[in-house]
Protein backbone atom coordinates (compact mmCIF):
# COMPACT_ATOMS: atom_id res chain seq x y z
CA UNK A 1 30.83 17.25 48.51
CA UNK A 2 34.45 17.21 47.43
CA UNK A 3 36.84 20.05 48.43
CA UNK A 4 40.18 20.62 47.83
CA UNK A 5 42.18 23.77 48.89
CA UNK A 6 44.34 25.08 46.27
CA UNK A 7 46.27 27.28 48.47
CA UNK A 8 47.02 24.43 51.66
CA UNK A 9 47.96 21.66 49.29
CA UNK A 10 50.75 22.88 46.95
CA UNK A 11 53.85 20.59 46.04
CA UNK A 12 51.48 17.58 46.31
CA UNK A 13 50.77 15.73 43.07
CA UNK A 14 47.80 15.68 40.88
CA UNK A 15 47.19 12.87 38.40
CA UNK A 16 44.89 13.87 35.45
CA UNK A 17 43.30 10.71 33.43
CA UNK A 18 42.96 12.07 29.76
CA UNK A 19 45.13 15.28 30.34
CA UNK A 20 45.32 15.40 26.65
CA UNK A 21 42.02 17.08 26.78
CA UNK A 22 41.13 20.82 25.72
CA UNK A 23 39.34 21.28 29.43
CA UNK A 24 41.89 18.56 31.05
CA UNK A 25 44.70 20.43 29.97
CA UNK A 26 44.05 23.82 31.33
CA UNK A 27 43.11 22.44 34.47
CA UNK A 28 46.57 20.72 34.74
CA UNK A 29 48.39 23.68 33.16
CA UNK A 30 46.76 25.64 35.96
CA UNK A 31 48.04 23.67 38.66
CA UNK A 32 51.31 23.56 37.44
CA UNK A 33 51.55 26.96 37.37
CA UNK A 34 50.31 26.46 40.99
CA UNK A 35 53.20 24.72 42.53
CA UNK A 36 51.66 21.51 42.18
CA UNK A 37 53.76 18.21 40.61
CA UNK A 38 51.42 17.02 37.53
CA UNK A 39 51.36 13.72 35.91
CA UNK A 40 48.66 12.30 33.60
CA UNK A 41 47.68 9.95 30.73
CA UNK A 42 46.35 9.65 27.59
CA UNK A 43 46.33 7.49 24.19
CA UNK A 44 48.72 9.85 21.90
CA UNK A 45 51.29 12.76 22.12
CA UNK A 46 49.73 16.24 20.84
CA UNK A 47 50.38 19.43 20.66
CA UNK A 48 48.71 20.02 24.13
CA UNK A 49 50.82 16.90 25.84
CA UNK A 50 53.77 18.32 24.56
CA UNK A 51 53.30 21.88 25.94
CA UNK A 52 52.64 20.10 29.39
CA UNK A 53 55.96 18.38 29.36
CA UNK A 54 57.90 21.82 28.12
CA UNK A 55 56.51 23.13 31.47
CA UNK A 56 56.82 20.45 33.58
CA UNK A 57 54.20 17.45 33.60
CA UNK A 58 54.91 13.99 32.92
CA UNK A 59 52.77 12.59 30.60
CA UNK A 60 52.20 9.01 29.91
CA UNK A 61 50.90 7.39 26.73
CA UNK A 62 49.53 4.05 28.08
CA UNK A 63 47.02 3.90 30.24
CA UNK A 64 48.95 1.92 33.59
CA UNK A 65 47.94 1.14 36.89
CA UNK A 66 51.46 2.39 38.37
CA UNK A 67 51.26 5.76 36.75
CA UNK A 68 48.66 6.70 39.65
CA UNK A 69 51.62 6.07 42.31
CA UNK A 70 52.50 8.66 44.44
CA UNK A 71 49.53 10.39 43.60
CA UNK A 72 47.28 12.52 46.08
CA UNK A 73 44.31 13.15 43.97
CA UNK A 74 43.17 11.58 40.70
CA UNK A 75 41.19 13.53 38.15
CA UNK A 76 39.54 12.10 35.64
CA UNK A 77 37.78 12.63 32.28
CA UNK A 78 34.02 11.91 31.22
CA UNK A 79 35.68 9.83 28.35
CA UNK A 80 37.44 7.58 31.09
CA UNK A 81 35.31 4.17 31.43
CA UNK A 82 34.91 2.47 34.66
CA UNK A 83 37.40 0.10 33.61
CA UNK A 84 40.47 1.83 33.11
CA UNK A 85 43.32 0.50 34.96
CA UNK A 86 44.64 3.44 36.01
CA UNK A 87 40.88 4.41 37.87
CA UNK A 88 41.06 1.20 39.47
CA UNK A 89 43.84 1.54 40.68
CA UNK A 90 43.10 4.94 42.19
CA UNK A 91 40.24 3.09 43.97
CA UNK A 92 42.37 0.34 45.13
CA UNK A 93 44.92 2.53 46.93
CA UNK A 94 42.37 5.10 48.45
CA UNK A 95 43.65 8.03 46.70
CA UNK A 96 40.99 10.74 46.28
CA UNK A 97 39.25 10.38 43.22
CA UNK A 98 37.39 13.35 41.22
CA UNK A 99 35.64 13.96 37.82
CA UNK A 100 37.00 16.95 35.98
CA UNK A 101 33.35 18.86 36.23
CA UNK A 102 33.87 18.30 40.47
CA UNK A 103 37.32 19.65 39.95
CA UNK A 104 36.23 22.52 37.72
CA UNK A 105 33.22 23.67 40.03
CA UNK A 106 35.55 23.87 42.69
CA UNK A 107 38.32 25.63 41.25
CA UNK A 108 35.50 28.55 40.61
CA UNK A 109 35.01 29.17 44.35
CA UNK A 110 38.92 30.15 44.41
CA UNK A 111 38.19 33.49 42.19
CA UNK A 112 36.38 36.83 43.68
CA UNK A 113 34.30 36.69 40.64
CA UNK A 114 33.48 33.87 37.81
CA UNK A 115 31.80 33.79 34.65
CA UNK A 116 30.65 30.34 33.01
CA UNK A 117 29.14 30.28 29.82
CA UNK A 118 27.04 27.31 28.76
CA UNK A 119 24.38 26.43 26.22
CA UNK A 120 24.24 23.44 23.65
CA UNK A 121 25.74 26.10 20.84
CA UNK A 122 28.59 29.29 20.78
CA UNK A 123 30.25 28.54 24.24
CA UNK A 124 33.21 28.55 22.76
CA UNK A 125 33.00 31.63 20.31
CA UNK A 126 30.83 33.69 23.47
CA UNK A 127 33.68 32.60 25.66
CA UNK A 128 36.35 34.46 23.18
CA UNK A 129 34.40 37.15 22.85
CA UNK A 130 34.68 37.85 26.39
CA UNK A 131 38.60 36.94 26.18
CA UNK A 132 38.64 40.10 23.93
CA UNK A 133 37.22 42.44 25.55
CA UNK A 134 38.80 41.03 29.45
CA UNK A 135 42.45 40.02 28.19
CA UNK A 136 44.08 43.60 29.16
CA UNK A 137 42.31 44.35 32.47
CA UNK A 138 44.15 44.91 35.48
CA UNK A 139 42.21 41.98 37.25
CA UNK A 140 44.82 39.70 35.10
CA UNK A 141 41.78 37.44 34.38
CA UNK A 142 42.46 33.44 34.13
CA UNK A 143 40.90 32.19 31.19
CA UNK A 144 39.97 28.49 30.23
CA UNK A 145 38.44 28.22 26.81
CA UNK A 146 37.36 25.26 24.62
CA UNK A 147 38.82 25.53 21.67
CA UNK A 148 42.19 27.50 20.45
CA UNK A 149 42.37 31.26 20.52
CA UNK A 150 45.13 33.49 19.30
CA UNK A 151 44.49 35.93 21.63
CA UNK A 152 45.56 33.73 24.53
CA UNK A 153 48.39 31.63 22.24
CA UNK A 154 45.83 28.19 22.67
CA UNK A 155 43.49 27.13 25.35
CA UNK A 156 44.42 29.01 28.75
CA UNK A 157 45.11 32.22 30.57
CA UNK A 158 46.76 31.88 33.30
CA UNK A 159 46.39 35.04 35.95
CA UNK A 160 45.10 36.35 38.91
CA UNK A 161 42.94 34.52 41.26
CA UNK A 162 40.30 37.78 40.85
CA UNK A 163 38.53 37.24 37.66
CA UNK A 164 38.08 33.91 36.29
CA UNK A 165 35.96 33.31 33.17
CA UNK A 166 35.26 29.60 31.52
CA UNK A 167 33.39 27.70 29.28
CA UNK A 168 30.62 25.41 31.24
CA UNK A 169 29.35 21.84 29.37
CA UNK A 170 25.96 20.37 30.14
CA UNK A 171 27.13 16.71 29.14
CA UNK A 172 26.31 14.48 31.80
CA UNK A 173 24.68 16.72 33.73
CA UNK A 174 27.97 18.87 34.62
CA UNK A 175 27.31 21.92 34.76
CA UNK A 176 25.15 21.47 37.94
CA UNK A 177 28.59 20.86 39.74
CA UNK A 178 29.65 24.49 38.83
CA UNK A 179 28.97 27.48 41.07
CA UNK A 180 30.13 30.27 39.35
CA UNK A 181 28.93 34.45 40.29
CA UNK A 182 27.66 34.67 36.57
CA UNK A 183 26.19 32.12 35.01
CA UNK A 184 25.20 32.61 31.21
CA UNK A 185 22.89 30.24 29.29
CA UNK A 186 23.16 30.73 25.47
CA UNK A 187 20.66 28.35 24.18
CA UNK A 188 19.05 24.69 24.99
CA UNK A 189 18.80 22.65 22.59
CA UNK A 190 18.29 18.65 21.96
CA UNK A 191 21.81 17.27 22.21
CA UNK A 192 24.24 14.46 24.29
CA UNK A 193 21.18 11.75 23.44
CA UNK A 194 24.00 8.73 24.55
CA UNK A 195 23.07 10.96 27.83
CA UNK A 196 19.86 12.82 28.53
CA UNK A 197 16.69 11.42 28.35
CA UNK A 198 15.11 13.76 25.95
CA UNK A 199 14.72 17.90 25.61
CA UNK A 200 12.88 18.05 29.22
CA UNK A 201 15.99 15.86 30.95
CA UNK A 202 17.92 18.86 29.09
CA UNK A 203 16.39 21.73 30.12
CA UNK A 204 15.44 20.13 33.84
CA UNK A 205 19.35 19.87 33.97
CA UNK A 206 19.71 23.78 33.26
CA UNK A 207 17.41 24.56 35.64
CA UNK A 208 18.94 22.27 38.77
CA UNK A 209 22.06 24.39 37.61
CA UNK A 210 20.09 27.66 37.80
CA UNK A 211 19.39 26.38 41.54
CA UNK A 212 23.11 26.66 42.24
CA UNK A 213 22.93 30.40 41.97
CA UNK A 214 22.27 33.06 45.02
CA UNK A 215 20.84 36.46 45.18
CA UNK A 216 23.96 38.07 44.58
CA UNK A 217 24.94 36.06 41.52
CA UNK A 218 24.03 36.83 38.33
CA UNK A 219 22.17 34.70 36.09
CA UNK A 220 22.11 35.50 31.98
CA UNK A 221 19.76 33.82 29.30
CA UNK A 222 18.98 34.15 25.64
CA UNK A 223 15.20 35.44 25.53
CA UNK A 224 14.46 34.09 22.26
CA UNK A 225 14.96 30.41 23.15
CA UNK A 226 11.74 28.75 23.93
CA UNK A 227 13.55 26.30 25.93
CA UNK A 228 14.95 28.88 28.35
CA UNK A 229 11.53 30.25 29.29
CA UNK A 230 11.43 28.21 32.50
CA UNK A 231 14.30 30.02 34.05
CA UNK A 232 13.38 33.09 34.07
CA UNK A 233 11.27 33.15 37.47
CA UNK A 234 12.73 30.11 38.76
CA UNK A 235 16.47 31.09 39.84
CA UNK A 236 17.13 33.10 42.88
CA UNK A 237 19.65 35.32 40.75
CA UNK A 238 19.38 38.83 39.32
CA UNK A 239 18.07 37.41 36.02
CA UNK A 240 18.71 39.59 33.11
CA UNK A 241 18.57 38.77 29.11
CA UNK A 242 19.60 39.35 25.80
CA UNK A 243 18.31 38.66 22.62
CA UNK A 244 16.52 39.90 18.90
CA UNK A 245 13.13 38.91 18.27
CA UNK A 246 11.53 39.32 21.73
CA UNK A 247 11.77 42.26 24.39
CA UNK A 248 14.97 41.64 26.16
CA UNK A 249 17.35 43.80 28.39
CA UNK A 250 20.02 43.81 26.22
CA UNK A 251 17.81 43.98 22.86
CA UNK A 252 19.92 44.10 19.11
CA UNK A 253 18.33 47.01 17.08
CA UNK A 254 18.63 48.12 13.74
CA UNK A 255 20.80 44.95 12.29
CA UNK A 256 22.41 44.54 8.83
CA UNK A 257 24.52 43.00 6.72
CA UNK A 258 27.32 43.76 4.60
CA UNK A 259 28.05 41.92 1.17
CA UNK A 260 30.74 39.90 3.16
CA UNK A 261 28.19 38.94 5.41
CA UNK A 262 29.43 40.69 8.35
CA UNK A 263 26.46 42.16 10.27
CA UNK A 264 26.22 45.57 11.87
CA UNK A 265 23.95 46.39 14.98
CA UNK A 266 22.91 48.56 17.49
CA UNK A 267 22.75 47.31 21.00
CA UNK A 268 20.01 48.22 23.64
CA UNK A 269 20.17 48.06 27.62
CA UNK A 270 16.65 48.67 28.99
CA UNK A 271 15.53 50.45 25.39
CA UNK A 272 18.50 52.72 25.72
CA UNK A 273 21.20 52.64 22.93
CA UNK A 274 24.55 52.32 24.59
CA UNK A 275 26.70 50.85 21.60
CA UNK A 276 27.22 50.11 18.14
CA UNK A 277 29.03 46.61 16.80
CA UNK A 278 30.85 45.94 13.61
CA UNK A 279 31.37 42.38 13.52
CA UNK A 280 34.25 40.69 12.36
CA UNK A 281 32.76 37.39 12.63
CA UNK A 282 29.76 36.12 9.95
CA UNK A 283 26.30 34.98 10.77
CA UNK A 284 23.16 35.60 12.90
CA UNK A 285 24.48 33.68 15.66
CA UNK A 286 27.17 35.44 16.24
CA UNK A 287 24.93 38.51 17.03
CA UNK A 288 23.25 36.19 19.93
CA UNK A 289 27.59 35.75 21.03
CA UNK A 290 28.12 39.34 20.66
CA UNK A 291 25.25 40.13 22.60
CA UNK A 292 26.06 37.79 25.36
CA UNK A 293 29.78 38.90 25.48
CA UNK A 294 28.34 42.55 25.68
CA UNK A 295 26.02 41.79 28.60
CA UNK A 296 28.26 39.68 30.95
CA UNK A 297 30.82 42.71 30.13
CA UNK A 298 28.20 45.07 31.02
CA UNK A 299 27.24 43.34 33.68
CA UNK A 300 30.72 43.34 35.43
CA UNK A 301 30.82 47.13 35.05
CA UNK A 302 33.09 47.54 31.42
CA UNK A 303 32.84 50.75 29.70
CA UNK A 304 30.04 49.98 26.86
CA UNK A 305 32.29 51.80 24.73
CA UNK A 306 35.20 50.13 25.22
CA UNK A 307 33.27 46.76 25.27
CA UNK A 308 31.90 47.32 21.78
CA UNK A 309 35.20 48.18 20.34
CA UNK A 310 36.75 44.97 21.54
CA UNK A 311 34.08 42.88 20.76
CA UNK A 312 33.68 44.35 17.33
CA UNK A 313 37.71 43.58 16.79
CA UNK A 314 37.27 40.03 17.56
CA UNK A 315 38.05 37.96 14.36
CA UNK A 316 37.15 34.02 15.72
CA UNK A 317 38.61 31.22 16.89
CA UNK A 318 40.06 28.27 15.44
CA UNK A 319 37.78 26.11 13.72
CA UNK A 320 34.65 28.46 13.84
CA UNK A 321 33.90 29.78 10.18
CA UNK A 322 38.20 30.08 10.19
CA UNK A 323 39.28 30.85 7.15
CA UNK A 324 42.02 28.03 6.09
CA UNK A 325 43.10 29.82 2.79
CA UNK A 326 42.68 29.25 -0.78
CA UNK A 327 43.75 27.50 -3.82
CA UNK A 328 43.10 28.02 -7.28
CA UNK A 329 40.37 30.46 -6.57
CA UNK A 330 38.55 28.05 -4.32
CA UNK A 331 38.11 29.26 -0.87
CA UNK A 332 38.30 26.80 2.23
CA UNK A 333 36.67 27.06 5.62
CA UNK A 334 36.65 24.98 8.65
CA UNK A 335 33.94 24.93 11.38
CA UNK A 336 33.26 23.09 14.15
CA UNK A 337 29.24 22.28 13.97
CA UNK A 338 28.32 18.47 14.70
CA UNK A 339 25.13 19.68 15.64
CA UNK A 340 21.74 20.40 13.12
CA UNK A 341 21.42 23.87 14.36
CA UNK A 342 24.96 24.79 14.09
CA UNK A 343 24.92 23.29 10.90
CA UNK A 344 22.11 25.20 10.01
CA UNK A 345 23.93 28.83 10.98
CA UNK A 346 27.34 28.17 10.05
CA UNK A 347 25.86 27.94 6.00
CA UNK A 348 23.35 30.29 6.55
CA UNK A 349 26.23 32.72 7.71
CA UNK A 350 28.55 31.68 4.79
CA UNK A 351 25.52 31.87 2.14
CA UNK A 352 25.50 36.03 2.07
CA UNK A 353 29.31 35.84 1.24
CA UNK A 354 29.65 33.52 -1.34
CA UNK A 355 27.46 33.67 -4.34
CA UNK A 356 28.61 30.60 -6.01
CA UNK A 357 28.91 26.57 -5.29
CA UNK A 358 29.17 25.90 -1.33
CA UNK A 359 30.49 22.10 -1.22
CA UNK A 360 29.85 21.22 2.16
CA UNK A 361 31.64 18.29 3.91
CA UNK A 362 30.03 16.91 6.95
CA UNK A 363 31.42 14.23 9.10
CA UNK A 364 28.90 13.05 11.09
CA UNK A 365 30.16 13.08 15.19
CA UNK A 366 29.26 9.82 17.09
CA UNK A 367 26.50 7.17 16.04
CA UNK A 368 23.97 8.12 18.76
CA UNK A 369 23.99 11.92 18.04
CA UNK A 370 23.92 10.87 14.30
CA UNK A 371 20.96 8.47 14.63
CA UNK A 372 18.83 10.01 16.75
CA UNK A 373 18.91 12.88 15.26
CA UNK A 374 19.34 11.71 11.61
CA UNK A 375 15.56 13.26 10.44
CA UNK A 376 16.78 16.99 11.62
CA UNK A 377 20.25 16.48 9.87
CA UNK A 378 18.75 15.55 6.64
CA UNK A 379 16.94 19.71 6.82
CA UNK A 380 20.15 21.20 7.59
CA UNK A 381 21.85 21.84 4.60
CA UNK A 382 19.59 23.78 2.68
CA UNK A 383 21.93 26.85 1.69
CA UNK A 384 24.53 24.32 0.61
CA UNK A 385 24.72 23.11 -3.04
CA UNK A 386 26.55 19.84 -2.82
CA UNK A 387 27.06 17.77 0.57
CA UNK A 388 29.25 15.47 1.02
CA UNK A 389 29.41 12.33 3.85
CA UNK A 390 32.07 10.79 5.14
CA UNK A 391 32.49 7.74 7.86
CA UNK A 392 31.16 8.81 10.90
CA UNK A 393 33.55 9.69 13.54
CA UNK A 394 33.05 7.50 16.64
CA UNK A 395 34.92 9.27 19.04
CA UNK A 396 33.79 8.07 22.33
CA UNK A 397 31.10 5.14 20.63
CA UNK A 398 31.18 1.67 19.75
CA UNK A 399 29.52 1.35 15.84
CA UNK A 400 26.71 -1.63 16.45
CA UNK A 401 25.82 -1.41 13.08
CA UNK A 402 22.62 -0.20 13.24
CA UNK A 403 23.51 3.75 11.77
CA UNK A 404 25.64 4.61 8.44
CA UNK A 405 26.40 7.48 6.81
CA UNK A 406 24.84 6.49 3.63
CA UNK A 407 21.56 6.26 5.34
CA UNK A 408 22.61 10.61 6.33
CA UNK A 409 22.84 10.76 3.11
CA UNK A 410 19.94 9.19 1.54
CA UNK A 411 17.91 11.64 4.15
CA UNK A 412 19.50 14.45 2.65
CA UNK A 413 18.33 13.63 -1.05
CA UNK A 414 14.84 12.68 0.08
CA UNK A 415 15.15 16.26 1.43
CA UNK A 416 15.71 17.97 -1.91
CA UNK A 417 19.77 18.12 -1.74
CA UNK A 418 22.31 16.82 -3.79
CA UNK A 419 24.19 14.62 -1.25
CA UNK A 420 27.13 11.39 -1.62
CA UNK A 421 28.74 8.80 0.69
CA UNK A 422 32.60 9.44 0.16
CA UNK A 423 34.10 7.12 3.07
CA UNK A 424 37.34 8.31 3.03
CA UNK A 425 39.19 11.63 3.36
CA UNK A 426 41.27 10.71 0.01
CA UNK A 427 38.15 9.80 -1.89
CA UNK A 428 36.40 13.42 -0.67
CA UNK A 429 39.64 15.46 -1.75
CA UNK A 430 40.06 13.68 -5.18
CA UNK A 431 36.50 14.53 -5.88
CA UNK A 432 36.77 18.29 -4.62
CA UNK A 433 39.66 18.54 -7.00
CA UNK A 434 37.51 17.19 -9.87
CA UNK A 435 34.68 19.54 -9.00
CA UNK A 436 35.09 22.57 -7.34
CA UNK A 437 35.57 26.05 -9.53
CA UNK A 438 37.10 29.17 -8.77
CA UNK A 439 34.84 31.37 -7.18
CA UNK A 440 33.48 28.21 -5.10
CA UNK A 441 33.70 27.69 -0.96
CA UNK A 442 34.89 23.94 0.43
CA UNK A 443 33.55 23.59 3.83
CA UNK A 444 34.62 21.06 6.25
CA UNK A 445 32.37 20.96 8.97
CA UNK A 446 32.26 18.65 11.99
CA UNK A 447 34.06 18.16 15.47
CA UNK A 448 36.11 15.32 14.15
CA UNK A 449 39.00 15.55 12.43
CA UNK A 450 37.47 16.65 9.29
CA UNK A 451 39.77 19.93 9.17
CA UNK A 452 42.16 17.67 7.71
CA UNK A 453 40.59 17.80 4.06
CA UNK A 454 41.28 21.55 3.29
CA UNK A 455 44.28 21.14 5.23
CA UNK A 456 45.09 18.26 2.63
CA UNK A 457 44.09 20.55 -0.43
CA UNK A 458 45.99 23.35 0.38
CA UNK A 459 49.26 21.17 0.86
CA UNK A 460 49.16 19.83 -2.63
């Protein structure tokens, strides 16, 4: 098993392959701030690369065999193929070699107490939630998030080596390197097909993770997701739960919504009321990432009071329901959801705010998720009145040809929707402009870079 001791082995230098990553980049960040000399790689400068080099890393933007000289470790990035020069190379000189999950899972054991929250949907917006409500504590938490938070000015905290709190990813089996002291599981749910097997390779993979887990770690699940039913007597953790529709220990009571679709609750621990919430945030799902944020708060002995007023401040994260602005009366949103469930609570969410036409824009995210999965796409876009499809983004796939987004698309009208193929972005905003009313939503949905539409809009 690999180990590497962060406190014995400062001033050497770390090489990350793909630093340009959300994950890759905190980890790198985080060893700067170590002592440690950084390099790494990746295809184009970004706003992350350059925020490396302003603190220090060099950063290269070809992938080179001779940028892994000098190097004492190597990490690399699940996007990384077995061919990249710059891995071979690694190999060839002997340097020690480690996947960023390896790295991550060991970089937990340096903390007195972590918190990793996983599940196929809301890591990232659970994982925020948290960042509210721990930001300001005297622990001086270090924080690595997925996505872009203004509450931390972008991906990472850096602080303490106390309290340590980061999002966990099931692709390709990872989180089963991680060992942290509270482990949360939002949700499993069919996903990373160019990966697992099917939904019992998923959930087996949850449960090998649960295995990591002692009797004095914690171990948190959603009660209300069939899939996590298997974990409950399995794990040798203090198991606990949270959830709506099914007897829980941290239960949601007594929920509503306002006209902006903001929902109100009461929350529960062991059919005791110890909070209220206001959410700032829209949606159902949001309740099941409030309620998880409350519970691993609770459970590391926060005020409920003071937990429920942060949590109930907490306004989102970049590209989750974010608000982009407006123009002529049409409002714009932006969400991350590539998946049919997300899909399916992100418009459910935006459907008890806005009364008239919801034009959604979907780009689908990588040709395996998009075909296997095509039949469940096609009933996801019920509470949206006019879809639109885009190219697929490929992102880490080859296109063989055998998957097009017109085929999404004629799903989605054998389904009962008004849906069109508009390949390009320029085609989608010239039609938006055409089409959409004051009093109308545009929603760009999608982990791609399907942002880029509204973005477009409200520049002109």
């Amino acid at each position: 098993m690999f180990h590497f001791d962060i406190n014995k082995n400062k001033g050497k230098k770390i090489h990350f392959i793909g630093i340009g990553g959300v994950s890759m980049s905190s980890l790198a960040e985080y060893m700067l701030s170590k002592g440690y000399i950084v390099s790494g790689s990746d295809a184009k400068a970004s706003l992350i690369t350059k925020k490396l080099e302003s603190d220090g890393a060099k950063i290269y933007y070809e992938h080179k065999a001779e940028n892994v000289d000098g190097a004492d470790l190597v990490v690399y990035t699940d996007a990384i193929s077995m061919d990249n020069q710059e891995l071979k190379a690694a190999i060839r000189q002997k340097i020690d070699l480690v996947d960023r999950a390896e790295f991550l899972g060991n970089l937990m054991k340096d903390f007195d107490f972590s918190i990793a929250v996983s599940g196929t949907h809301g890591k990232t917006s659970t994982t925020s939630m948290i960042t509210e409500v721990i930001y300001d504590l005297e622990e001086d938490p270090t924080i690595m998030l997925g996505g872009m938070l203004d509450k931390i000015h972008g991906n990472i905290k850096l602080g303490a080596n106390k309290l340590f709190l980061t999002e966990a990813c099931e692709y390709k089996a990872n989180i089963k390197k991680y060992f942290p002291k509270l482990a949360i599981i939002l949700n499993i749910d069919e996903d990373h097909l160019d990966y697992f097997d099917n939904i019992d390779h998923i959930i087996r993979t949850f449960e090998e993770y649960s295995d990591n887990l002692g009797p004095d770690d914690y171990l948190l699940i959603n009660a209300d997701d069939p899939n996590s039913k298997s974990l409950l007597n399995r794990s040798k953790a203090q198991v606990l739960s949270f959830g709506v529709d099914k007897m829980a220990d941290y239960s949601a009571k007594n929920i509503s919504f306002q006209e902006n679709g903001l929902p109100s609750l009461d929350i529960y621990f062991k059919h005791k009321k110890i909070a209220h919430l206001d959410l700032s945030v829209m949606g159902k799902h949001n309740i099941y990432n409030a309620l998880a944020a409350f519970a691993a708060s609770h459970i590391y002995g926060l005020d409920p009071e003071m937990v429920a007023k942060k949590i109930s401040a907490y306004r989102g994260v970049h590209r989750r329901l974010e608000f982009k602005g407006s123009y002529q009366g049409i409002d714009i949103l932006d969400d991350y959801a590539h998946h049919p469930t997300e899909i399916k609570s992100a418009l459910a969410a935006i459907r008890n705010r806005y009364a008239n036409d919801i034009y959604c824009i979907f780009q689908p995210h990588t040709y395996t998720r998009t075909k296997l999965l095509l039949n469940y796409f096609a009933q996801s876009f019920n509470d949206a009145d006019k879809i639109i499809i885009p190219d697929i983004y490929a992102a880490r796939e080859k296109d063989y040809g055998d998957i097009h987004s017109k085929m999404l698309v004629k799903a989605i009208n054998a389904n009962g929707k008004d849906a069109i193929y508009l390949g390009s972005f320029e085609e989608v905003e010239e039609f938006l402009l055409a089409n959409a009313k004051p009093g109308d939503c545009i929603l760009t949905m999608g982990a791609g870079d399907v942002y880029k539409i509204g973005e477009n809009l409200l520049q002109r």
